[in-house]
Protein backbone atom coordinates (compact mmCIF):
# COMPACT_ATOMS: atom_id res chain seq x y z
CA UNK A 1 83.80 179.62 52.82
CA UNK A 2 84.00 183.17 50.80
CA UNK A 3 83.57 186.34 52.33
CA UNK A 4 80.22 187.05 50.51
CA UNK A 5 78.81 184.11 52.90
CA UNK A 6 80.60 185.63 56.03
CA UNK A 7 80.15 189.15 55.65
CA UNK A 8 82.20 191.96 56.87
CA UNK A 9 81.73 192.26 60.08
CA UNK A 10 82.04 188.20 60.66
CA UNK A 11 84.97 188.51 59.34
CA UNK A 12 86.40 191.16 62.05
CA UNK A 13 85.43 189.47 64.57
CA UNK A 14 87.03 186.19 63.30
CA UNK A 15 90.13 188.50 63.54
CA UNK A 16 89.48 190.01 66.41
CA UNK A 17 88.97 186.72 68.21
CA UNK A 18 93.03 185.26 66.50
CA UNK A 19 94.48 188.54 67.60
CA UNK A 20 96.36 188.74 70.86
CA UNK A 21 96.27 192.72 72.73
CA UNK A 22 99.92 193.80 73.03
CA UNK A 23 101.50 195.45 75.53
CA UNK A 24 99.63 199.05 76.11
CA UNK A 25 96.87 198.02 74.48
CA UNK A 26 93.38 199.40 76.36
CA UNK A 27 91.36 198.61 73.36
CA UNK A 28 92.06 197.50 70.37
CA UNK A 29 90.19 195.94 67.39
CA UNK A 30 85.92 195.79 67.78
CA UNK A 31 85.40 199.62 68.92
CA UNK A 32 85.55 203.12 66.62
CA UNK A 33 89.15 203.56 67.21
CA UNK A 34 91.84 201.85 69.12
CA UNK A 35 93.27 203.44 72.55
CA UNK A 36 96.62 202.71 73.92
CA UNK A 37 98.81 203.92 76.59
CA UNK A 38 101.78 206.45 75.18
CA UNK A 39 104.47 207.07 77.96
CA UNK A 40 106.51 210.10 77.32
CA UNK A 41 108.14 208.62 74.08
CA UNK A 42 108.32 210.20 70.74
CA UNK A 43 106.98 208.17 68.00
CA UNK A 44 108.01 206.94 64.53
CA UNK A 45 104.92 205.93 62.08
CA UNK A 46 105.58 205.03 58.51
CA UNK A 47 102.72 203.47 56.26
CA UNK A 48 102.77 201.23 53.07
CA UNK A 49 100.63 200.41 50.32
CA UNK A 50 100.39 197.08 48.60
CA UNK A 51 98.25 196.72 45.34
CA UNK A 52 97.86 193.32 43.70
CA UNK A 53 99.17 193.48 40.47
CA UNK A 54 101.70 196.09 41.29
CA UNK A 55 104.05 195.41 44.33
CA UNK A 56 102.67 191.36 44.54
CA UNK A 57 101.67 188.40 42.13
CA UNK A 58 99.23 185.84 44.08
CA UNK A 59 100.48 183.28 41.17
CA UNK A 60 103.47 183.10 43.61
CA UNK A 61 102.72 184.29 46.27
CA UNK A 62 101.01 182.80 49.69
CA UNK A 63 98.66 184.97 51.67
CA UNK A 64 100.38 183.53 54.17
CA UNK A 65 103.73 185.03 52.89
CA UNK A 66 102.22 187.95 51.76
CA UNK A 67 101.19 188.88 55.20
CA UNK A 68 104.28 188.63 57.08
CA UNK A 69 106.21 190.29 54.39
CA UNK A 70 103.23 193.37 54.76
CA UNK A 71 104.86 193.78 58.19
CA UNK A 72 107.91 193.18 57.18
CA UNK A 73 108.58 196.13 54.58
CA UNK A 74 106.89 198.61 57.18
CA UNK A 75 109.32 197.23 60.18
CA UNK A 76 112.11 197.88 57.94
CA UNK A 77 111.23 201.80 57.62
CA UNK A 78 111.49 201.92 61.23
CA UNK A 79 114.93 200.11 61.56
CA UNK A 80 116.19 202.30 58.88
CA UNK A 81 115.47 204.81 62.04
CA UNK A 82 116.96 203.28 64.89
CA UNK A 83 112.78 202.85 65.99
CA UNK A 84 111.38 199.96 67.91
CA UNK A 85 107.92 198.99 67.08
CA UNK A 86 104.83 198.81 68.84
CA UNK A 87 101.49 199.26 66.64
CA UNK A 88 100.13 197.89 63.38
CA UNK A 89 97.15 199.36 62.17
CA UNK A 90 95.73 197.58 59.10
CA UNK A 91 93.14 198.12 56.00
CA UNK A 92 92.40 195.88 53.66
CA UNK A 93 90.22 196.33 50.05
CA UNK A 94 89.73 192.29 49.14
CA UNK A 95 87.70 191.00 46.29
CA UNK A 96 84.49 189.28 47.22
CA UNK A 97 85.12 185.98 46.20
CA UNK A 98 88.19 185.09 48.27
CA UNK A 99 87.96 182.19 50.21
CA UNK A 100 87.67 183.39 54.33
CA UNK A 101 90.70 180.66 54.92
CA UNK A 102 93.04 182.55 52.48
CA UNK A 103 92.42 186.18 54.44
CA UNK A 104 93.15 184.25 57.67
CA UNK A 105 96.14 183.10 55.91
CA UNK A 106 97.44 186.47 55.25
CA UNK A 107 96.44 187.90 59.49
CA UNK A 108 98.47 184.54 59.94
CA UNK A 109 101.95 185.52 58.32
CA UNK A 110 100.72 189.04 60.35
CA UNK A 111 101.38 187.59 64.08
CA UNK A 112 103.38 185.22 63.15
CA UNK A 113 106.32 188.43 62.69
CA UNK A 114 104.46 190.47 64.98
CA UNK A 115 105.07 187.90 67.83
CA UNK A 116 108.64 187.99 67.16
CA UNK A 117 108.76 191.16 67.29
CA UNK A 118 106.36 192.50 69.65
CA UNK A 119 104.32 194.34 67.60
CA UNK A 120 100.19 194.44 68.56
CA UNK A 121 97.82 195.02 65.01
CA UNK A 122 95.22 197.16 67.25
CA UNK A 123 92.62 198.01 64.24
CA UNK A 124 92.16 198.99 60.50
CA UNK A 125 89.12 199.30 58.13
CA UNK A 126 88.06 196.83 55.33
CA UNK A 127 86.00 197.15 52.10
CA UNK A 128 85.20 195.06 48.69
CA UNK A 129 87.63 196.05 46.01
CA UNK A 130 88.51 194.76 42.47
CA UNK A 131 91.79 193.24 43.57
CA UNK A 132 93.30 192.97 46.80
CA UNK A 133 94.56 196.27 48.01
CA UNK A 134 96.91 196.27 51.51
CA UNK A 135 97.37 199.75 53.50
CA UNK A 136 99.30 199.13 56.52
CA UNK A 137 100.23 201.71 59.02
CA UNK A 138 103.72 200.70 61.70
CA UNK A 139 103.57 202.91 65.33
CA UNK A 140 106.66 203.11 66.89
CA UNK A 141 109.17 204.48 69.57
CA UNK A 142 112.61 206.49 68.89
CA UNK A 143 114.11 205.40 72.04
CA UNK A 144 117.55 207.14 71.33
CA UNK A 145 116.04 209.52 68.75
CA UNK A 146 115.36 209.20 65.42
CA UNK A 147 118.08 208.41 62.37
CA UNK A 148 117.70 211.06 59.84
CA UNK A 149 119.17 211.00 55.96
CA UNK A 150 120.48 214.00 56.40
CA UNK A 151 123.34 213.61 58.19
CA UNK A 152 125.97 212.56 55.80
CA UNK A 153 129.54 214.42 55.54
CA UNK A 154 132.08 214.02 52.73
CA UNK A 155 134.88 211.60 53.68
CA UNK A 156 132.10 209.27 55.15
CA UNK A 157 132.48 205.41 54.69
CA UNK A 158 129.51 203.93 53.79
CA UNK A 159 128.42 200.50 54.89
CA UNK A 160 125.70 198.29 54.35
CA UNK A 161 124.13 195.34 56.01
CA UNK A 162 123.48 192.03 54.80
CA UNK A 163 123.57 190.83 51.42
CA UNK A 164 122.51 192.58 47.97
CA UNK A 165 120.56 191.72 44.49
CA UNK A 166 118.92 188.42 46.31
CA UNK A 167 115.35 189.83 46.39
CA UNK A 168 115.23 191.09 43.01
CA UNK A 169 117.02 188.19 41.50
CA UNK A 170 114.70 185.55 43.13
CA UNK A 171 111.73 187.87 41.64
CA UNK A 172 113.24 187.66 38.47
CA UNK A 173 113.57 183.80 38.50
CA UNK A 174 109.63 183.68 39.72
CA UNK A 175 109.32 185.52 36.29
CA UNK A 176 110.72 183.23 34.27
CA UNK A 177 109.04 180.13 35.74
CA UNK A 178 112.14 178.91 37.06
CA UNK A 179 111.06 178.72 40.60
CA UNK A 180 111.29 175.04 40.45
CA UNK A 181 114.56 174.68 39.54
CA UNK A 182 117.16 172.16 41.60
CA UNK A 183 119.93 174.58 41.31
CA UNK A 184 121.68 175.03 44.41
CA UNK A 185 120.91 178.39 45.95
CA UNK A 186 117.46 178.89 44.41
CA UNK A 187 115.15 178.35 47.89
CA UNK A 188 117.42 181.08 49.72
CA UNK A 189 117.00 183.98 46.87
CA UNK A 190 113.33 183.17 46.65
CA UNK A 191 112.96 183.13 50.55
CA UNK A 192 115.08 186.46 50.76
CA UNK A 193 112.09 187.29 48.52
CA UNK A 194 108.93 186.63 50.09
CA UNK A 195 110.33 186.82 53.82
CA UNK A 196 113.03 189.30 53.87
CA UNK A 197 114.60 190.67 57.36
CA UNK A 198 114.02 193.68 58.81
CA UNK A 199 117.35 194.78 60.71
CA UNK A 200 115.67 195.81 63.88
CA UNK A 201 118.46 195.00 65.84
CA UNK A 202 121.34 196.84 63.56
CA UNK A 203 118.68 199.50 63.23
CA UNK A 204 118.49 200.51 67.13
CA UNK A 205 122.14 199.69 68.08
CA UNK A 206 123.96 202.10 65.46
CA UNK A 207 121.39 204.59 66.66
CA UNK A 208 122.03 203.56 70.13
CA UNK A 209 125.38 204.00 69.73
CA UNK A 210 125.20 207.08 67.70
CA UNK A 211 127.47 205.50 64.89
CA UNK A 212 125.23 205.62 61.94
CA UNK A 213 125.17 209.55 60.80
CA UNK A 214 122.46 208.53 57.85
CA UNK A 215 120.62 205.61 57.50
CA UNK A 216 117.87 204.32 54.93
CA UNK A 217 116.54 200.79 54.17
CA UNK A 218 117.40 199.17 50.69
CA UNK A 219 113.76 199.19 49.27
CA UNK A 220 114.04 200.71 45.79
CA UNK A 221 117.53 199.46 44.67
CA UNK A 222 121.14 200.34 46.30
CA UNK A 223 122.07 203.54 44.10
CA UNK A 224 118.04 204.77 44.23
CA UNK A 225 118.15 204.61 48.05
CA UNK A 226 121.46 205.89 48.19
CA UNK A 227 120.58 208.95 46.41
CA UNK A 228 117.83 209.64 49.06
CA UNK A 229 120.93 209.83 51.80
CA UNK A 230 123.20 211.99 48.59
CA UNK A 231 120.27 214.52 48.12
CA UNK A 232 119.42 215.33 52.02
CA UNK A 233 123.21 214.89 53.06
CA UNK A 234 124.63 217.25 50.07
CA UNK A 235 127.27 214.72 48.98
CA UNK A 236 128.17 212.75 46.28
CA UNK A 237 129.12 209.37 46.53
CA UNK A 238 131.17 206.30 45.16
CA UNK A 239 130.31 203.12 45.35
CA UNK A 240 133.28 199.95 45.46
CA UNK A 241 131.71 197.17 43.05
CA UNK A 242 134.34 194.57 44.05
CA UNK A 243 133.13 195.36 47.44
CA UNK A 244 129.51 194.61 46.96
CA UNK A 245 128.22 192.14 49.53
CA UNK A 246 126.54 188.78 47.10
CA UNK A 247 125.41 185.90 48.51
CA UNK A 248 126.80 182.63 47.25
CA UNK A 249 123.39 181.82 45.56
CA UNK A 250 123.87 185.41 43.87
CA UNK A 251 127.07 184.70 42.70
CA UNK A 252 125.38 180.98 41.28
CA UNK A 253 122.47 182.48 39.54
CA UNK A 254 123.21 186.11 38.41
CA UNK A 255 125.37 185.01 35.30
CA UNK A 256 126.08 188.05 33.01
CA UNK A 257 124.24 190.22 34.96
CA UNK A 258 127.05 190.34 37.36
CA UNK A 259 126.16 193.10 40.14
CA UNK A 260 123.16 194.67 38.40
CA UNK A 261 120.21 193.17 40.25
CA UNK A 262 122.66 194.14 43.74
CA UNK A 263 123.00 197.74 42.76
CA UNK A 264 119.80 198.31 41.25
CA UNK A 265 117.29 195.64 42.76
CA UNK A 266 114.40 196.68 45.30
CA UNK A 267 112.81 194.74 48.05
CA UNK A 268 116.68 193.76 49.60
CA UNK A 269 115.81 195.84 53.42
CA UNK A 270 119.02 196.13 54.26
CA UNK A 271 120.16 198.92 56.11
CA UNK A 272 122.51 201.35 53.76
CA UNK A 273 124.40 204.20 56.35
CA UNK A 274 127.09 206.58 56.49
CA UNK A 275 129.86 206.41 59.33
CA UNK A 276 132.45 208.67 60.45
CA UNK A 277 135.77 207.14 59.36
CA UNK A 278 136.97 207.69 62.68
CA UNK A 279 134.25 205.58 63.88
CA UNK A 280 135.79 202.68 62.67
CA UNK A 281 136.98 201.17 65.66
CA UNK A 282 133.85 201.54 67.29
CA UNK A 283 131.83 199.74 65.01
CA UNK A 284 134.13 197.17 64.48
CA UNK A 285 133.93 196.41 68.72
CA UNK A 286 130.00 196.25 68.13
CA UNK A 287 129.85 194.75 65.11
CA UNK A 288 129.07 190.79 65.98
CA UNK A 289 126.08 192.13 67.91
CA UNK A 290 124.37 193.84 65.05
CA UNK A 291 123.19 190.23 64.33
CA UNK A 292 123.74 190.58 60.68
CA UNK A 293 127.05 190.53 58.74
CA UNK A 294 128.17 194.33 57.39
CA UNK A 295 130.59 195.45 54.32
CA UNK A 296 132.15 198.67 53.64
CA UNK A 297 131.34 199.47 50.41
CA UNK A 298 132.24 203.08 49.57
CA UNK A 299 132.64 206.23 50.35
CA UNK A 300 130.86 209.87 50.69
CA UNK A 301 132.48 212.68 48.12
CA UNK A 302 131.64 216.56 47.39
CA UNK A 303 128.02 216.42 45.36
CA UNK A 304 129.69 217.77 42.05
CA UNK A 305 130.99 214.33 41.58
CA UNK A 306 127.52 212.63 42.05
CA UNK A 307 126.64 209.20 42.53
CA UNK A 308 129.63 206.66 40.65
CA UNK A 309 130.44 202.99 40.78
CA UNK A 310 133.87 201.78 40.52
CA UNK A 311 135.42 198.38 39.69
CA UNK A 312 138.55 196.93 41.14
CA UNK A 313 140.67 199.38 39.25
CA UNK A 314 138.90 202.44 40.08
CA UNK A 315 137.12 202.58 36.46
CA UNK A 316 133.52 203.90 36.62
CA UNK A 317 131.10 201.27 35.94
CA UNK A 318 128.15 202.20 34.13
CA UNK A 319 124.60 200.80 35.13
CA UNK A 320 121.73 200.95 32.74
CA UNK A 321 118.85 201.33 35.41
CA UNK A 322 118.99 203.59 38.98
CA UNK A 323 116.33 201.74 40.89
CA UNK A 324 112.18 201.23 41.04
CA UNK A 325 110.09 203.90 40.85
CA UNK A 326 106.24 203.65 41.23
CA UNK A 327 105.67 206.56 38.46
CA UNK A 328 108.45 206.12 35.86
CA UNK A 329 107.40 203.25 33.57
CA UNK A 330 109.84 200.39 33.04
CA UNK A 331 111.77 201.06 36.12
């Protein structure tokens, strides 16, 4: 069926009627706004905007896995904050002649995260547009306050979560058609693609724990993102390229590129945070329940010295591109 034979408002209530109410929900989608309870918590909110064309091909991508990564990326902003989530408010512009099963689809990949991680989509707005246009706005709780950039000092260790380069390098094989490829390795970059992890759990325990000083999410490339953290800390920083964290299908499929697509590639959402070096210790007693795998992989220094990389003989390294940015074509 397309949504010219439904119609808008059949199609909200088809919604309405697949979405569960989460906890605190009064009301939530069907009324002029929604109205939940909000105990004496301070709140985190973040919002993202998805144009087709621009942040997502539909040549490769489901609507299925285009809605749970829509969660995703805002989840991460909140982990990047030590936040737990709670609310998903969500507005949609979709062209008229999508098919009604490929929007349910996308709401689909929506709960499917949500469930996982408690999250309740409580309302949003939808209109007819040229090409599919996704604003999503994430409500959440700073239960042990809220992890600023800012808080970066010079002799910091910086540490990072995860893996790097997988995203961007499994977008970059989508490019060239080689999806399809038998090649071991290929299923996990292109997964870490269209399904990537937000690090909820590393998120709230380091703030829990008070360990992480600064924290950010790897969104727009490692040295982009770690700039953010250089320019609100006032540091410089220098970044260990033998220490870089690759996956073994990184290491299969990169070739010359070597650590570019890990130091400049987007969409990775790991979390990217400074530590006190005499934290050590402490992190290292709480580190198999961050749920995730972490790796030291530089240090803060005074801002004159800006942002470097290094290779295994303390050489700088130089690197061609710092990161995406929406604005500045070819990045």
């Amino acid at each position: 069926m397309r949504l010219r034979q439904l119609g808008e408002f059949g199609l909200i209530e088809r919604i309405r009627k697949a979405t569960p109410p989460g906890p605190g929900v009064r009301l939530g989608i069907g009324d002029d706004a929604a109205w939940v309870e909000c105990p004496k918590r301070s709140l985190l909110i973040t919002a993202d905007l998805l144009l087709e064309g621009v942040h997502f091909n539909l040549r490769w991508t489901s609507f299925y896995g285009l809605g749970y990564k829509t969660l995703a990326v805002n989840l991460s902003d909140l982990a990047a904050m030590g936040g737990s989530p709670a609310y998903l408010i969500l507005s949609l512009g979709i062209p008229v002649d999508f098919k009604v099963e490929d929007v349910e689809q996308f709401y689909r990949g929506i709960r499917a995260l949500a469930s996982d991680t408690g999250v309740a989509l409580i309302g949003g707005d939808m209109s007819a547009a040229k090409r599919f246009l996704i604003s999503a706005t994430l409500v959440g709780y700073a239960p042990y306050g809220a992890v600023r950039r800012s808080g970066g000092r010079i002799g910091d260790d910086l540490y990072v979560t995860g893996t790097l380069g997988d995203s961007a390098l499994g977008l970059e094989l989508l490019k060239r058609k080689r999806q399809k490829a038998k090649r071991r390795g290929i299923a996990h970059l292109l997964s870490r693609h269209h399904f990537p992890t937000a690090r909820l759990k590393a998120g709230t325990l380091l703030a829990r724990e008070r360990l992480a000083k600064a924290m950010i999410d790897v969104s727009d490339g490692l040295l982009q993102d770690l700039g953010h953290i250089c320019k609100a800390s006032g540091v410089g920083a220098v970044v260990w390229q033998d220490a870089l964290p690759l996956s073994p299908a990184y290491r299969n499929w990169a070739g010359s590129k070597g650590s570019f697509y890990a130091l400049t590639g987007g969409e990775d959402y790991e979390l990217l945070f400074c530590l006190r070096r005499r934290d050590r210790a402490r992190l290292g007693k709480i580190q198999k329940k961050l749920g995730v795998p972490i790796a030291r992989i530089g240090e803060c220094v005074p801002p004159g010295e800006g942002i470097k990389v290094v290779n295994g003989r303390g050489e700088p390294v130089s690197v061609p591109v710092g990161g995406h940015d929406h604005f500045k074509p070819g990045s």
